[in-house]
C-alpha atoms as a PDB file:
ATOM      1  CA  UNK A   1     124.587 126.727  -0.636  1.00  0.00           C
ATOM      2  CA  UNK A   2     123.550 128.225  -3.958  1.00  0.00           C
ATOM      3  CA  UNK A   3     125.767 129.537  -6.398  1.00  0.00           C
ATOM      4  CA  UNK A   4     125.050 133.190  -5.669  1.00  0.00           C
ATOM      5  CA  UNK A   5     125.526 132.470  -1.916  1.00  0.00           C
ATOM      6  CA  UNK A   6     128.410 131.064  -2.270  1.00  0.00           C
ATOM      7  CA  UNK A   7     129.718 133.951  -4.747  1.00  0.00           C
ATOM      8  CA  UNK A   8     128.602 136.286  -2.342  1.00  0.00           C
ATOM      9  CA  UNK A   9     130.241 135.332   0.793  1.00  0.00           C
ATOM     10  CA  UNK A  10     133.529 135.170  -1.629  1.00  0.00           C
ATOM     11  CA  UNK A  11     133.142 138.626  -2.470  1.00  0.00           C
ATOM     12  CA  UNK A  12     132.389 140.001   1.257  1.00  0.00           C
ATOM     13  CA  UNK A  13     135.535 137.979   2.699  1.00  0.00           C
ATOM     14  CA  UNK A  14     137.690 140.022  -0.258  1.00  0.00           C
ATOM     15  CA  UNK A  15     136.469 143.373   0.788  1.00  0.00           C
ATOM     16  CA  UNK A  16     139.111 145.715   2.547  1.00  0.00           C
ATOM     17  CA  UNK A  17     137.397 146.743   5.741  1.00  0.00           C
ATOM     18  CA  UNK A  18     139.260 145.529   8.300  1.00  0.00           C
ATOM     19  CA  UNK A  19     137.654 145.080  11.511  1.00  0.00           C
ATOM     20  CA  UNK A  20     134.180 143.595  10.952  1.00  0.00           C
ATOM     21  CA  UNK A  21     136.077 141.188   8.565  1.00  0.00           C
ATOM     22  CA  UNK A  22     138.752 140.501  11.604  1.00  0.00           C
ATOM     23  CA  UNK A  23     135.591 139.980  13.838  1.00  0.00           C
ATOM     24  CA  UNK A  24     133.966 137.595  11.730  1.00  0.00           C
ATOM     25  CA  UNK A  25     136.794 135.748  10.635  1.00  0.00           C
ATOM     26  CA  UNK A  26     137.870 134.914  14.357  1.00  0.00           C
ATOM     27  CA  UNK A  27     134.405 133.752  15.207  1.00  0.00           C
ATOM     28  CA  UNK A  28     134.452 131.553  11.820  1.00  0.00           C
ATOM     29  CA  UNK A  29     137.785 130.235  12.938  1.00  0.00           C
ATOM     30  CA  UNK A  30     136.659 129.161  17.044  1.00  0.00           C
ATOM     31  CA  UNK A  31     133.647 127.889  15.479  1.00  0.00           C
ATOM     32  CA  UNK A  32     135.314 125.447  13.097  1.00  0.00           C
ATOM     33  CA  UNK A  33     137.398 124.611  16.272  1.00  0.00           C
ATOM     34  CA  UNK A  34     134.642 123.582  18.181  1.00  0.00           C
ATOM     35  CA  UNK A  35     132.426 122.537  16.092  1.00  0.00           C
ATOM     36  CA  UNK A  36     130.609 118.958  16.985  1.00  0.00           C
ATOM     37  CA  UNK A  37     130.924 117.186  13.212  1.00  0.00           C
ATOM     38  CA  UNK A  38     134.727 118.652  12.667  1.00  0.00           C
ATOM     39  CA  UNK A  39     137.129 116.414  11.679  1.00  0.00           C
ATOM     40  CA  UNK A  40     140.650 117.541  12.746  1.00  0.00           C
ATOM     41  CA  UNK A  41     144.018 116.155  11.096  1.00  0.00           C
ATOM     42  CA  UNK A  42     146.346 115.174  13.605  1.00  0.00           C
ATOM     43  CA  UNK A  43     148.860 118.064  12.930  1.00  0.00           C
ATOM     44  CA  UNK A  44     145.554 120.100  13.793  1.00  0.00           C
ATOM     45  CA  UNK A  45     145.328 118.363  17.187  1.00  0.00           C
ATOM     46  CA  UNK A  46     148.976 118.807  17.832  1.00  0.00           C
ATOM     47  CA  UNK A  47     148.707 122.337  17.376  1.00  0.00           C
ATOM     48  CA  UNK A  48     145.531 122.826  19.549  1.00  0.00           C
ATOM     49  CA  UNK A  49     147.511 120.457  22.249  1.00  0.00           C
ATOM     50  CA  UNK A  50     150.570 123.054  21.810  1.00  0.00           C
ATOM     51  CA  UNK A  51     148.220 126.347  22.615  1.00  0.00           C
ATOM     52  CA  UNK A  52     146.775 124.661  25.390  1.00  0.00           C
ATOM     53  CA  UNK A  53     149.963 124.070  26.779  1.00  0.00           C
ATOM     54  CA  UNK A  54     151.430 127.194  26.383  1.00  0.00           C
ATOM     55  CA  UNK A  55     148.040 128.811  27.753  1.00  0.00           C
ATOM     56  CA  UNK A  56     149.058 126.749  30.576  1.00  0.00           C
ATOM     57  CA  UNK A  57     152.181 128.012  31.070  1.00  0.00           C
ATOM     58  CA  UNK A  58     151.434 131.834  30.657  1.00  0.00           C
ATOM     59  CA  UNK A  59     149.025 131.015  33.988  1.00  0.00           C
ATOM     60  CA  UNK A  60     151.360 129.201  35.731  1.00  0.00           C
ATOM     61  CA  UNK A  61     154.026 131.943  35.386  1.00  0.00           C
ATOM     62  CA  UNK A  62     151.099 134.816  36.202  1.00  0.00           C
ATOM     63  CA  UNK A  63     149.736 132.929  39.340  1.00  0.00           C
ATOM     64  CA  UNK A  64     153.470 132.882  40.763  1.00  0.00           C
ATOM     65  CA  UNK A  65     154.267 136.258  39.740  1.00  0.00           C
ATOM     66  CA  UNK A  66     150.897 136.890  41.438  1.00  0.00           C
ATOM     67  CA  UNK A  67     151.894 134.960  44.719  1.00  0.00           C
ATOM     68  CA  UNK A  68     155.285 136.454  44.877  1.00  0.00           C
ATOM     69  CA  UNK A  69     153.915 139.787  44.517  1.00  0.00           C
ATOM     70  CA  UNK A  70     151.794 138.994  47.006  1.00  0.00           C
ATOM     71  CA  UNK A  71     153.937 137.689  49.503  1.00  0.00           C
ATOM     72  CA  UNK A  72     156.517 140.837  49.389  1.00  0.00           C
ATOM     73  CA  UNK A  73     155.621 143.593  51.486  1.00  0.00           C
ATOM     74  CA  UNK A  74     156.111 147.164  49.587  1.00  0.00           C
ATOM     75  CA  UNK A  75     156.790 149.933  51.384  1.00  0.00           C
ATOM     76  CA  UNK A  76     153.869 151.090  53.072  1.00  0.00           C
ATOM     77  CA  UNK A  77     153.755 147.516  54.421  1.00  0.00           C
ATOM     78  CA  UNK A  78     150.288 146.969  53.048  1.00  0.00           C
ATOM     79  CA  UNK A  79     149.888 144.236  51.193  1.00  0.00           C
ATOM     80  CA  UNK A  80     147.955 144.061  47.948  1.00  0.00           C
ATOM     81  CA  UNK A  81     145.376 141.718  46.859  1.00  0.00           C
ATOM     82  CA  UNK A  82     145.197 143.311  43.397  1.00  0.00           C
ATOM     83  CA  UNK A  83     148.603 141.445  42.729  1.00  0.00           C
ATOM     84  CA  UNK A  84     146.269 137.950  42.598  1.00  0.00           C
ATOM     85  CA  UNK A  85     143.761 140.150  40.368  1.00  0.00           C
ATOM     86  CA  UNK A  86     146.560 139.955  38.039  1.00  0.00           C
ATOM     87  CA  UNK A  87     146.052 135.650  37.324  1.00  0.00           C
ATOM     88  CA  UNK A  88     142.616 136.471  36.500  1.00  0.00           C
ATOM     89  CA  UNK A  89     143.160 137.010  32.913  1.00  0.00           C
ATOM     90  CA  UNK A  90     145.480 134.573  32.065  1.00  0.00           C
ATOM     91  CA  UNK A  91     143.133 132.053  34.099  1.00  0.00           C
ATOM     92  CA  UNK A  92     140.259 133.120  31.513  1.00  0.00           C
ATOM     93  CA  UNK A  93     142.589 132.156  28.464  1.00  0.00           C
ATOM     94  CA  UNK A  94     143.594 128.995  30.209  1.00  0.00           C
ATOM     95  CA  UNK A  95     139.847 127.843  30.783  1.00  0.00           C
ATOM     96  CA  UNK A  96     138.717 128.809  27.502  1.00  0.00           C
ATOM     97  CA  UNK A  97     141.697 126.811  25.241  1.00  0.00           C
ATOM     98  CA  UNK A  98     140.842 124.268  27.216  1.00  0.00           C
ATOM     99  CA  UNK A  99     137.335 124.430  26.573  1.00  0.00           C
ATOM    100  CA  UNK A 100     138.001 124.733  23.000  1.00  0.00           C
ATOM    101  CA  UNK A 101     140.361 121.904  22.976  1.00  0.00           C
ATOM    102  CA  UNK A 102     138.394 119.337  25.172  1.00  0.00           C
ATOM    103  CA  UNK A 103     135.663 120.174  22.149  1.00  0.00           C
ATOM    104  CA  UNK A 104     138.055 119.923  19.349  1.00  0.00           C
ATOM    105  CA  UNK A 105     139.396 116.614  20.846  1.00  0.00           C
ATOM    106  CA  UNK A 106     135.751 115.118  21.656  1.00  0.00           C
ATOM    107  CA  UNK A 107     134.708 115.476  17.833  1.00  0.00           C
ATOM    108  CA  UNK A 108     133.941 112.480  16.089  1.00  0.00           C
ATOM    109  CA  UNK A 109     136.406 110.733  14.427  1.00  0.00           C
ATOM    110  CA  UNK A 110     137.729 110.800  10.849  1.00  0.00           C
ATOM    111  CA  UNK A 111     135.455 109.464   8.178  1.00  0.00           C
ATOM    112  CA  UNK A 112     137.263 107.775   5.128  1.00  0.00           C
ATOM    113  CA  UNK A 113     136.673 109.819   2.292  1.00  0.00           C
ATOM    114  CA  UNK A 114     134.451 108.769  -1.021  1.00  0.00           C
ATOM    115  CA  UNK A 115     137.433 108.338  -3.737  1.00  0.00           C
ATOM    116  CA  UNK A 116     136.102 109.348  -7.016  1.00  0.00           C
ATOM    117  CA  UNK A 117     137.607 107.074 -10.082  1.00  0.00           C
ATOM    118  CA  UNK A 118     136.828 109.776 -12.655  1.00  0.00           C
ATOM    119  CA  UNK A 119     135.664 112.658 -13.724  1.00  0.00           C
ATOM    120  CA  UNK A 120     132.435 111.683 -13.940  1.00  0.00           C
ATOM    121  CA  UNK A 121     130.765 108.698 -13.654  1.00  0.00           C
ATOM    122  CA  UNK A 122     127.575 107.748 -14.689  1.00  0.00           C
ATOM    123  CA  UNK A 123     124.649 105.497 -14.504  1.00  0.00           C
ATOM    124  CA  UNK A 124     124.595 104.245 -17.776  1.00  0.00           C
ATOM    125  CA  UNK A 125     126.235 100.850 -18.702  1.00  0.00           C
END
């Protein structure tokens, strides 16, 4: 990335318009989840392993809301399949944390990193 790029992008992620900026900085953010070369810290993992699980838990509670909903008969003794209709969301956000954590999981491991002894070194002897 150039110098101008790089300036650029700097100056458009500073700008005060807040929705396109929201929109793109989400995207930027599941993309560095899930992205194949990513190398996460272990806190990071942690944290993706505690949104899964809570994920998890908002569906769990909705499907037996959803069930005992279903299984109570209101008034008109009818009863409603639009109480089930009610998991579908939170069974969306389950499947796609989990998506996004099986990727952020499977990504290659840590590389050590190059330590530098100096400011600069050179060639010469």
């Amino acid at each position: 990335m150039k110098l101008r790029d790089w300036e650029r992008d700097v100056i458009n992620r500073q700008r005060n318009i807040v929705f396109p900026d929201t929109v793109l900085n989400e995207g930027r953010f599941y993309r560095n989840i899930v992205y194949e070369n990513a190398i996460h810290t272990l806190g990071q993992r942690i944290s993706l392993l505690l949104i899964v699980l809570g994920s998890i838990l908002i569906f769990v509670v909705a499907l037996f809301a959803g069930i005992s909903d279903f299984q109570v008969e209101d008034s008109t003794h009818v009863r409603r399949m639009d109480h089930l209709a009610i998991c579908l969301y939170p069974l969306g956000v389950m499947l796609f944390w989990i998506f996004v954590a099986v990727n952020g999981f499977l990504s290659s491991p840590s590389r050590p990193r190059k330590r530098r002894r100096g400011y600069r070194q050179s060639n010469r002897v």
